[in-house]
Protein backbone atom coordinates (compact mmCIF):
# COMPACT_ATOMS: atom_id res chain seq x y z
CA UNK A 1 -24.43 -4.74 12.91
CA UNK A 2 -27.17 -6.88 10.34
CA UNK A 3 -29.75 -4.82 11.75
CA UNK A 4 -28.63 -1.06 11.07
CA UNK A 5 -31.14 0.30 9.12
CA UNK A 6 -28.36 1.94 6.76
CA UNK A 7 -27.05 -1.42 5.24
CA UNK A 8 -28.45 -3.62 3.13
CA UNK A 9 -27.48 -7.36 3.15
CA UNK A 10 -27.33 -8.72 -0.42
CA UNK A 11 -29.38 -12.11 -0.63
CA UNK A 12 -29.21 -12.12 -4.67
CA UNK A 13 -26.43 -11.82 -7.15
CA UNK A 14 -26.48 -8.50 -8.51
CA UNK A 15 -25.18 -9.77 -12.32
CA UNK A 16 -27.72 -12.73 -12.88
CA UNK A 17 -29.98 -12.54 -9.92
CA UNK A 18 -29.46 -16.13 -8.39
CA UNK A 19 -29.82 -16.50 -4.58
CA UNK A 20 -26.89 -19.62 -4.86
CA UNK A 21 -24.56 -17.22 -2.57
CA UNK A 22 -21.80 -18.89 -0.46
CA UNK A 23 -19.98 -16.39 1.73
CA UNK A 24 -16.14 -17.52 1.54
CA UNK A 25 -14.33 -14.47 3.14
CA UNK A 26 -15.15 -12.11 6.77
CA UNK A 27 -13.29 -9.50 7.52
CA UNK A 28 -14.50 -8.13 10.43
CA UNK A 29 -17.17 -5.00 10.94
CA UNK A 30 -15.19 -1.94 9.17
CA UNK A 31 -15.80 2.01 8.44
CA UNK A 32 -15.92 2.85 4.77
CA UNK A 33 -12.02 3.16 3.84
CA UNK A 34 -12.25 6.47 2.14
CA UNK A 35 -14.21 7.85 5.08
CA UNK A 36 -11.10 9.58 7.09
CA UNK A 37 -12.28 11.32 10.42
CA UNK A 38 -10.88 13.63 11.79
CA UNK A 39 -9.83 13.24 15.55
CA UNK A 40 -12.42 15.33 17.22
CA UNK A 41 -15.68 13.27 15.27
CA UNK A 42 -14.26 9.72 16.01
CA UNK A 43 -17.43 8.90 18.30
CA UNK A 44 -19.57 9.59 15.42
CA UNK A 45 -17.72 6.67 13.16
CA UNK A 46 -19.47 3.89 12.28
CA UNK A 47 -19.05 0.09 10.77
CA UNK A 48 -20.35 -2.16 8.82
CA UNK A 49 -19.82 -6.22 8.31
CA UNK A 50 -16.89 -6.59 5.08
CA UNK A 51 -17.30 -9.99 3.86
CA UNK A 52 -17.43 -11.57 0.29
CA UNK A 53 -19.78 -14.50 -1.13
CA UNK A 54 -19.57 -16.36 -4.76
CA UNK A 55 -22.51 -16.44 -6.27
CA UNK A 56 -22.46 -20.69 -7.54
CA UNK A 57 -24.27 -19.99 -10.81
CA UNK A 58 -22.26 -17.46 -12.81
CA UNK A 59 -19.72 -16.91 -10.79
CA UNK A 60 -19.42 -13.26 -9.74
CA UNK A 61 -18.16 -12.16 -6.06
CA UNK A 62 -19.58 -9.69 -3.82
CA UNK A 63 -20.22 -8.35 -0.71
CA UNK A 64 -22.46 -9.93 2.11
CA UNK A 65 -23.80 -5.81 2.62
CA UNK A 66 -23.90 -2.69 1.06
CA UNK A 67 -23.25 0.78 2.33
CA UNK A 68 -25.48 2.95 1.06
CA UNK A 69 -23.82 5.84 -1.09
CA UNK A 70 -24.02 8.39 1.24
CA UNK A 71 -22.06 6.89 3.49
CA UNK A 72 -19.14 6.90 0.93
CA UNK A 73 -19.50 9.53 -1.66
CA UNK A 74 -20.66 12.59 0.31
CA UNK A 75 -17.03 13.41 1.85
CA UNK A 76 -14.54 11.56 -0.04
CA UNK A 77 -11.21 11.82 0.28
CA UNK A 78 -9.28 10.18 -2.73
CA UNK A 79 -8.24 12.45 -5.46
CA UNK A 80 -6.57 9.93 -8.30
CA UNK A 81 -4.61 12.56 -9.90
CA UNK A 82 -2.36 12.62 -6.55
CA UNK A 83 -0.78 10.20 -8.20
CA UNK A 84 1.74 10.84 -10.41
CA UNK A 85 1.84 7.15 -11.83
CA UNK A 86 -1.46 6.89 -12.06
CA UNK A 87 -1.65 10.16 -14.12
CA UNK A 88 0.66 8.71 -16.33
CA UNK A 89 -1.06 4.86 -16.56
CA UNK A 90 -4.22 6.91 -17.72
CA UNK A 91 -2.74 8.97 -20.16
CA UNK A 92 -1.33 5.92 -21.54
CA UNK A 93 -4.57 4.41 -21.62
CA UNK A 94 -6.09 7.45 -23.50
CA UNK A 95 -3.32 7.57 -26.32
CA UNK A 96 -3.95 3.46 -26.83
CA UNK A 97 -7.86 3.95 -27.51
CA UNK A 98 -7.39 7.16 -29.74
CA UNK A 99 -4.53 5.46 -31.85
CA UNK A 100 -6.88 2.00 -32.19
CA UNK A 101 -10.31 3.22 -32.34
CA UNK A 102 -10.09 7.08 -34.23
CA UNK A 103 -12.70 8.77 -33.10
CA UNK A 104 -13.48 11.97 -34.90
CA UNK A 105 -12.96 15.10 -34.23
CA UNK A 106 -15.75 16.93 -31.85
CA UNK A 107 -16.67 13.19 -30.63
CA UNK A 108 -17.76 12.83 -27.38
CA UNK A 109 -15.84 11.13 -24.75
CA UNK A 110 -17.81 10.17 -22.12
CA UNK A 111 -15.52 9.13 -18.40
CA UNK A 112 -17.84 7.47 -15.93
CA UNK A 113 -16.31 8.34 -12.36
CA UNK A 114 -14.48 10.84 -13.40
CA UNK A 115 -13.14 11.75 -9.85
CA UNK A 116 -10.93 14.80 -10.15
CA UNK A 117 -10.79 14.77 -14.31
CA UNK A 118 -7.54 12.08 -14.03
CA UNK A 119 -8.75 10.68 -17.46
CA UNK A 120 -10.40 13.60 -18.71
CA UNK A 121 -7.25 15.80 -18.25
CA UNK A 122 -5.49 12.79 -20.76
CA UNK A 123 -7.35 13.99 -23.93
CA UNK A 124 -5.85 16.32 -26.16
CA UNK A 125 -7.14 19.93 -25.53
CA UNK A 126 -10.08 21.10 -28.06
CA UNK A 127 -9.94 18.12 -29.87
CA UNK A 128 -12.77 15.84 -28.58
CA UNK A 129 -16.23 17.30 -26.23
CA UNK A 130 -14.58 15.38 -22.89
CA UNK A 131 -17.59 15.06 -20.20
CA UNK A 132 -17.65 13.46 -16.94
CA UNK A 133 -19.72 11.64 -14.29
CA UNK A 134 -18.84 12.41 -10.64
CA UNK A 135 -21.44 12.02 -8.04
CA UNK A 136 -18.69 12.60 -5.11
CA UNK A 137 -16.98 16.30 -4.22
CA UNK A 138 -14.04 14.41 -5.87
CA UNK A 139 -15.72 16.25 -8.93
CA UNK A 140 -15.82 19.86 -7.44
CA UNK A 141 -12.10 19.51 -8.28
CA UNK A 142 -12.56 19.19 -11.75
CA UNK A 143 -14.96 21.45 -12.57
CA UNK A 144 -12.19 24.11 -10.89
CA UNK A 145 -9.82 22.63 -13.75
CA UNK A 146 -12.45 23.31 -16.27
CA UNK A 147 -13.88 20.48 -17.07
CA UNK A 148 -17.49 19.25 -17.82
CA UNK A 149 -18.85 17.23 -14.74
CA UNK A 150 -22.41 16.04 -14.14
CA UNK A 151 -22.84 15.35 -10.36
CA UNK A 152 -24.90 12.64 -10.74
CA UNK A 153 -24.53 8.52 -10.37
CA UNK A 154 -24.82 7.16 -13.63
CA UNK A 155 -28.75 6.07 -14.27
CA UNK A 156 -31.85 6.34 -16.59
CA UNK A 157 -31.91 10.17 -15.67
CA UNK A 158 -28.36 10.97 -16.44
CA UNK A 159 -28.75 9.10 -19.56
CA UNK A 160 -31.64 11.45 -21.00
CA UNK A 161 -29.73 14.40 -19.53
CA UNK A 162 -26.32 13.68 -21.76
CA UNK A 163 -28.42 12.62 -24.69
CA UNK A 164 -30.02 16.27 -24.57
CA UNK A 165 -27.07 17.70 -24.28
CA UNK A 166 -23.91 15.71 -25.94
CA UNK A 167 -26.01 13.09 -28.00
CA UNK A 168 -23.91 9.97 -28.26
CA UNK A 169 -20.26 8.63 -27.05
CA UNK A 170 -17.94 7.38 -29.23
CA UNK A 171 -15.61 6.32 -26.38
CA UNK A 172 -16.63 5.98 -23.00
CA UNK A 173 -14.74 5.03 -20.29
CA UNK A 174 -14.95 3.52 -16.73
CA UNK A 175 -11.78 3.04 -14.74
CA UNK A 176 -11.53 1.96 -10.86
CA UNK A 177 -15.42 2.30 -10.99
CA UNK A 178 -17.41 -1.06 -12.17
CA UNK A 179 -16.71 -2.57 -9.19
CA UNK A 180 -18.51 0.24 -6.97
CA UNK A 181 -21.86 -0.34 -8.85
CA UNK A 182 -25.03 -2.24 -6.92
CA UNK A 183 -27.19 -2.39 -9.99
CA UNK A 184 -24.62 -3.78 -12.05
CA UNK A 185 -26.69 -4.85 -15.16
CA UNK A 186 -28.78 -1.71 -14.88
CA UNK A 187 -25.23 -0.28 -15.26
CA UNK A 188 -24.69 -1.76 -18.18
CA UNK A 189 -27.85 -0.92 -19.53
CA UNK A 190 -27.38 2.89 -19.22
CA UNK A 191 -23.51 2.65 -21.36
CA UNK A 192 -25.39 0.93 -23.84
CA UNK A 193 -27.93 3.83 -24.10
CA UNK A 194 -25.00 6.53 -23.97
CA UNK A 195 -22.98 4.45 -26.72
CA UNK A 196 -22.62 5.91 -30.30
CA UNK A 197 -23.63 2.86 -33.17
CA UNK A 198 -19.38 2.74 -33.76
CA UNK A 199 -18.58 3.33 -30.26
CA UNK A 200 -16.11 1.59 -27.87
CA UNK A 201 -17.05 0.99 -23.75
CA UNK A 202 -13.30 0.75 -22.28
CA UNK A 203 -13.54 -0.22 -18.59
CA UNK A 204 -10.59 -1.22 -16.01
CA UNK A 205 -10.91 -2.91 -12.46
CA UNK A 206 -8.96 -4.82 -10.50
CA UNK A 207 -9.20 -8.47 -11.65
CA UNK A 208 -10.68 -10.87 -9.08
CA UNK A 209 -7.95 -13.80 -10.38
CA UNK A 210 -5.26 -11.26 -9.26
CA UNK A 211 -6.75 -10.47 -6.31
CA UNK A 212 -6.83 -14.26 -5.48
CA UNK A 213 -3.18 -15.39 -6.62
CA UNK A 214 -1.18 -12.24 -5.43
CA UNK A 215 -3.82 -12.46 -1.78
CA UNK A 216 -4.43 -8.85 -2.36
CA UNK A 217 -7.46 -9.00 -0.32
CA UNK A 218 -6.98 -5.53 0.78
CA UNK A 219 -8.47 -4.51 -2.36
CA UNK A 220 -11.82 -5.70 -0.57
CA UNK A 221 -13.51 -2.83 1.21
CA UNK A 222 -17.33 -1.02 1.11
CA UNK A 223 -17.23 1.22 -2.05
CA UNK A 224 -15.99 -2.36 -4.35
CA UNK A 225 -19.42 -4.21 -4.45
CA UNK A 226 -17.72 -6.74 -6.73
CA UNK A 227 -14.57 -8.45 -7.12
CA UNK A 228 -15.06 -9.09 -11.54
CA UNK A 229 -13.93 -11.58 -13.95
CA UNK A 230 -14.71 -11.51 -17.40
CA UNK A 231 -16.95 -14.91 -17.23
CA UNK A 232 -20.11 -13.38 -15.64
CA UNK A 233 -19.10 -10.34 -17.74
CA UNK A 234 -19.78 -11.41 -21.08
CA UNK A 235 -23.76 -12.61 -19.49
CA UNK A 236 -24.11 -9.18 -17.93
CA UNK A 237 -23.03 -7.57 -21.51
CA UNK A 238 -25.00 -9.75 -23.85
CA UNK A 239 -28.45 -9.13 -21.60
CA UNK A 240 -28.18 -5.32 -22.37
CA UNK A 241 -27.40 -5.44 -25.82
CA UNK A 242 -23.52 -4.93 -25.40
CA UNK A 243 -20.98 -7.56 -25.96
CA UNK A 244 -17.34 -7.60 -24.88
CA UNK A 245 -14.58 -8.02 -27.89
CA UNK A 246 -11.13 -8.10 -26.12
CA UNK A 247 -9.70 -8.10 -22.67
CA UNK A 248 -6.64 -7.56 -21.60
CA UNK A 249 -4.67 -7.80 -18.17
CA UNK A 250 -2.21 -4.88 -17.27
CA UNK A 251 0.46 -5.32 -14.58
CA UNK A 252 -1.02 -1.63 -13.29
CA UNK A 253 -3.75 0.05 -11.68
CA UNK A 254 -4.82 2.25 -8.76
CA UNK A 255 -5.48 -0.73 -6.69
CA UNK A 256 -2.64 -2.92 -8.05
CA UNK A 257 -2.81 -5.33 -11.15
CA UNK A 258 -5.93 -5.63 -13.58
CA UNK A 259 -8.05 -6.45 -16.22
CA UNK A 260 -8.97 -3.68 -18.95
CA UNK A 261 -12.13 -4.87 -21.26
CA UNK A 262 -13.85 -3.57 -24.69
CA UNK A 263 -16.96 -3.36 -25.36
CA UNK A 264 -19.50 -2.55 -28.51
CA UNK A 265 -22.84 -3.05 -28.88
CA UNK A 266 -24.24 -6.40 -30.14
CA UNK A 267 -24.72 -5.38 -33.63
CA UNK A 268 -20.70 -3.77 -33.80
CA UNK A 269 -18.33 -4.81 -36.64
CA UNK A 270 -15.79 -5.44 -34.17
CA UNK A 271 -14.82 -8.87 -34.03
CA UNK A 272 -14.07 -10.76 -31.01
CA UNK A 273 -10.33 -11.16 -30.17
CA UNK A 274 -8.38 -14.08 -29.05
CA UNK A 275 -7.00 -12.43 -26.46
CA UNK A 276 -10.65 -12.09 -24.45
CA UNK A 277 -11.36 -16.00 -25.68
CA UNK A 278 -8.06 -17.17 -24.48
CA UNK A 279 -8.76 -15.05 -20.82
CA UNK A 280 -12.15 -16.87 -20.94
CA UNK A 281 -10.71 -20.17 -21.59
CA UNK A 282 -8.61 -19.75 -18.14
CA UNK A 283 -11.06 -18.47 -15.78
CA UNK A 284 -13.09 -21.63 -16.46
CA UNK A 285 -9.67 -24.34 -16.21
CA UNK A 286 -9.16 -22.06 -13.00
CA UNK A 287 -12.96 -22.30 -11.54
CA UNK A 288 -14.45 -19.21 -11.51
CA UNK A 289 -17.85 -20.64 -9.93
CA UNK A 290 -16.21 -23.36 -7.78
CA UNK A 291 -15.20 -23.01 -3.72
CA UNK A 292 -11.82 -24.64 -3.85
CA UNK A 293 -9.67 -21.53 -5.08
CA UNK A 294 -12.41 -19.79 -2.61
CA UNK A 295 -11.08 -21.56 -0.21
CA UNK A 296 -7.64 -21.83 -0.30
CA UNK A 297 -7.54 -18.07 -0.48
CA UNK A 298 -9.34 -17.25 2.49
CA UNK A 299 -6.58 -19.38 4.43
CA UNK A 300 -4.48 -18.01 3.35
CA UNK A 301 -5.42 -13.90 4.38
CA UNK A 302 -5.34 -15.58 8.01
CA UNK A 303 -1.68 -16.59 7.59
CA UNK A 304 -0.77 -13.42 6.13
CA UNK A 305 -2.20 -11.17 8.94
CA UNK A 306 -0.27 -13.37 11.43
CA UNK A 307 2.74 -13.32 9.87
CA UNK A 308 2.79 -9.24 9.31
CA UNK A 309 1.65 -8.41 12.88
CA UNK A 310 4.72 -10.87 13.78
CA UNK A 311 7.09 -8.66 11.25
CA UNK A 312 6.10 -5.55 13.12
CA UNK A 313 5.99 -6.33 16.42
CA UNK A 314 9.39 -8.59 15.91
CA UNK A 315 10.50 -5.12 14.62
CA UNK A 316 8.79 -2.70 17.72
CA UNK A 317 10.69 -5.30 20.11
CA UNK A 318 14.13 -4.66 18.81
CA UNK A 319 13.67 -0.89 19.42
CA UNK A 320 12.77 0.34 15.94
CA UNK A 321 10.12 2.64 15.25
CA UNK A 322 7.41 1.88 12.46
CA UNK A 323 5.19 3.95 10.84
CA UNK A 324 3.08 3.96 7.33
CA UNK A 325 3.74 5.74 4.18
CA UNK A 326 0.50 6.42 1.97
CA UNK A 327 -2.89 6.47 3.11
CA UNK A 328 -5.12 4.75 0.24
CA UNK A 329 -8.29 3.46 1.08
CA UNK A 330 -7.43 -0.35 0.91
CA UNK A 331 -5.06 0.14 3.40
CA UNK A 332 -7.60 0.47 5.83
CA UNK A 333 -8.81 -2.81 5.22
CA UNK A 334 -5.50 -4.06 5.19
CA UNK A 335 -4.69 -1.74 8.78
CA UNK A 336 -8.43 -2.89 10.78
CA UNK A 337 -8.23 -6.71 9.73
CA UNK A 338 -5.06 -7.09 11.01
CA UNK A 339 -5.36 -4.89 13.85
CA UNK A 340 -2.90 -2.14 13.60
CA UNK A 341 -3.42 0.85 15.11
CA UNK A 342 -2.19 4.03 16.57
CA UNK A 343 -0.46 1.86 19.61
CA UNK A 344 2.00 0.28 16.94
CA UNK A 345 2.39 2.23 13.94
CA UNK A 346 3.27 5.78 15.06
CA UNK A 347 1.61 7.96 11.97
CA UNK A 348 0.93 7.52 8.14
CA UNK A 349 2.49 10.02 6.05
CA UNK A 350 0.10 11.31 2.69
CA UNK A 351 0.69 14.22 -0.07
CA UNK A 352 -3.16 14.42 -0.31
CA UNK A 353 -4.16 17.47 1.96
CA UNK A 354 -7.86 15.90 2.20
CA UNK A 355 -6.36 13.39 4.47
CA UNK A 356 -3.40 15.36 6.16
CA UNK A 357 -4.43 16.71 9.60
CA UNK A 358 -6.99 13.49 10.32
CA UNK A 359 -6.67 9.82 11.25
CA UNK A 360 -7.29 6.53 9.19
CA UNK A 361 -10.71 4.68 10.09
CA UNK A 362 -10.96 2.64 12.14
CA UNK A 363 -7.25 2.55 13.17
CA UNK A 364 -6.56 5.78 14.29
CA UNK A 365 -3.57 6.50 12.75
CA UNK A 366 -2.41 10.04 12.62
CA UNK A 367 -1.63 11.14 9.07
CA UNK A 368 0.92 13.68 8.66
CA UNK A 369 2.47 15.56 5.67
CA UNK A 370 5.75 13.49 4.27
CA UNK A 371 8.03 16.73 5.51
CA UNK A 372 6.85 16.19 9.21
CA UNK A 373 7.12 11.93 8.96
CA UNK A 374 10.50 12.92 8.26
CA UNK A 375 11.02 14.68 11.22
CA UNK A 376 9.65 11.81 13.59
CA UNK A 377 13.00 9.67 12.41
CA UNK A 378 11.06 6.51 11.72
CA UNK A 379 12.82 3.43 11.17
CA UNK A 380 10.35 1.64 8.82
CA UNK A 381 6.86 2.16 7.25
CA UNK A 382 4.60 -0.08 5.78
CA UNK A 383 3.86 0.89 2.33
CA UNK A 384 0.48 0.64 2.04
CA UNK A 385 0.52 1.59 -1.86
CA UNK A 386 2.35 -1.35 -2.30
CA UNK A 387 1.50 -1.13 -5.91
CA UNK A 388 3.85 1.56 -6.34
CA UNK A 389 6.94 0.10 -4.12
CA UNK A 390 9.10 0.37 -6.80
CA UNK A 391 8.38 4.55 -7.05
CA UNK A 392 8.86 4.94 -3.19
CA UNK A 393 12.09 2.98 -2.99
CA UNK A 394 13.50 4.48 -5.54
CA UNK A 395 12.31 7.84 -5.38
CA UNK A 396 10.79 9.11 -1.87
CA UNK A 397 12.84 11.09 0.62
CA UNK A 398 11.75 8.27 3.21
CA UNK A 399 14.03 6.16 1.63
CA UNK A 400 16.75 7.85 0.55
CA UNK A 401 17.32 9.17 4.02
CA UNK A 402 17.90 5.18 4.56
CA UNK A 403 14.45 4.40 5.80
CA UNK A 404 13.31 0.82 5.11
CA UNK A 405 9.28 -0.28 3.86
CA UNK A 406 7.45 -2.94 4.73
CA UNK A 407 5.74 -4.60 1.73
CA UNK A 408 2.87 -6.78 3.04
CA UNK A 409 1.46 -8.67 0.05
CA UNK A 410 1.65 -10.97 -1.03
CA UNK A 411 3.57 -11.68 1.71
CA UNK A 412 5.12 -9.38 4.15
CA UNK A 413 9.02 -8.35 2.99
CA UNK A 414 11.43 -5.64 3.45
CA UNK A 415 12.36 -3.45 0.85
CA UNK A 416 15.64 -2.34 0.09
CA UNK A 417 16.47 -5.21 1.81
């Protein structure tokens, strides 16, 4: 798999550059997880090594390889807005930075993988010049809802192209997307360039200390490069002329718990909180650049595959039927490392009709629409948005009809129970 000429193994850190890498974590040789065949193309799937390394010098984690972007972007299947709780996280999001930061009237607000306009739907109509960059088709679907999208990947181009047209940004934002950059300080670089003199950079990611604690390793798959904290961060920020001035971590996301930062640029009035000092001060007591926590987490993912793939075959033995509700792509991580597949989980049922009618990677699983899951009287499903159990157990048919999840992390549990 090393030698496909697609892939490229990273032998560098892509935030400071150091070559003090120390692989902690292999998953196995995967397809990209938002890559979902459909039955009849399965011979033409391919997969690539999924590991993680910690770079010893600042800090940051990321993959052993990268996929290049046309491997991920050109058919993508997630659309964030079929989320209904995610629609509403964002919105909240939106109404926080207008209320704190006041951006004028006719101010641009710039969204950075805007996917299907999820945060560019949350501003208030006519108010503010809302433009968005989407390199994926995820942004054909919000140009149809009328909004601004430039289908490029953020770089030196796209910078002179919105500074032609919109001048600067007094807010831009980046959520669920940091982590999928390879040029990370380049990255950087280009937000500083787009950033009005009063601006405000508002990114959110899943938080690598979460991901660690709660063992949500599934979070780990091709299109996240990194896994972030806010320690190599503030080093990334500083070299491009930006600086981070508060952090905070929210108990929500689209992958599950994170970390939402602010930035300015270096010269900014804005004054550095205590809240981003204090979340500083704990990723160093924790270790941030040490292999202990490494460690100890990577033992852990073994225990939890073998204890979940005891759950459902415990369950299959007894006579019960188990299937999957939800079909995000870190389930497919979650699915392929632990070997689940079409011969013990019976289909996946999904609202999003990109991924109806075709079969996770890698696994196989058929993915059907929630009305026809119904029909196949399944006893259990593993929820593999288990960041929204509380929604499905208290709201989907599937459960009301007295149909039981499996919630597999941070460690594998029925639900109602």
């Amino acid at each position: 798999m090393s030698s496909n000429p697609a892939l490229t193994a990273l032998g560098a850190c892509i935030a400071c550059g150091s070559s003090h890498l120390w692989k902690y974590l292999d998953l196995g040789d995967h397809p990209p997880s938002n890559d979902f065949p459909k039955a009849e193309t399965l011979q033409e799937e391919k997969r690539y090594p999924l590991g993680v390394q910690l770079c010893r010098d600042c800090g940051l984690s990321q993959l052993t390889h990268v996929v290049p972007s046309s491997e991920i972007f050109d058919d993508y299947a997630y659309l964030a807005s079929s989320s209904k709780p995610l629609r509403a996280h964002y919105a909240g999001m939106v109404a926080d930075i207008l209320t704190r930061f006041v951006p004028p009237d006719g101010a641009l607000c710039l969204d950075i993988g805007a996917n299907d306009g999820i945060t560019l739907s949350a501003y208030p109509s006519g108010r503010f010049r809302a433009v968005g960059i989407e390199p994926s088709n995820a942004g054909k679907v919000a140009v149809e809802k009328g909004f601004t999208i430039i289908d490029r990947f953020l770089d030196h181009e796209t910078v002179g192209i919105l500074g032609s047209k919109y001048g600067k940004a007094h807010i831009i934002t980046a959520t669920n997307v940091m982590a999928h950059i390879p040029d990370l300080p380049g990255a950087v670089k280009c937000i500083k360039a787009c950033l009005h003199e009063d601006g405000v950079f508002v990114a959110e990611f899943p938080y690598l200390i979460d991901t660690m604690e709660q063992l949500y390793f599934d979070t780990i798959y091709h299109e996240h490069v990194s896994y972030l904290t806010l320690t190599p961060l503030v080093k990334v920020f500083d070299r491009a002329g930006l600086r981070l001035f508060d952090a905070q971590r929210v108990d929500f996301g689209a992958s599950g718990p994170a970390i939402r930062i602010y930035g300015c640029l270096a010269a900014s009035h804005r004054q550095v909180t205590d809240d981003l000092n204090t979340l500083l001060a704990e990723e160093g007591a924790w270790g941030i650049a040490h292999e202990a926590q490494y460690n100890k987490f990577s033992g852990k993912v073994l225990e939890m595959k073998a204890e979940l793939v005891r759950v459902i075959d415990d369950l299959r033995e007894n006579g019960k039927s188990v299937g999957v509700m939800s079909a995000p792509a870190k389930g497919n991580t979650l699915l392929n490392y632990c070997g689940l597949d079409h011969a013990k989980l019976v289909a996946v049922a999904e609202n999003n009709a990109r991924k109806i009618g075709r079969v996770t990677p890698g696994s196989h699983i058929p993915i059907v629409d929630d009305e026809t899951f119904l029909s196949m009287n399944v006893d259990y499903a593993l929820l593999l948005s288990w960041n929204y159990a509380d929604y499905f157990v208290q709201h989907s048919d599937f459960a009301k009809r007295g149909g039981k999840f499996i919630i597999p992390l941070p460690s594998p549990h029925i639900r109602p129970n």
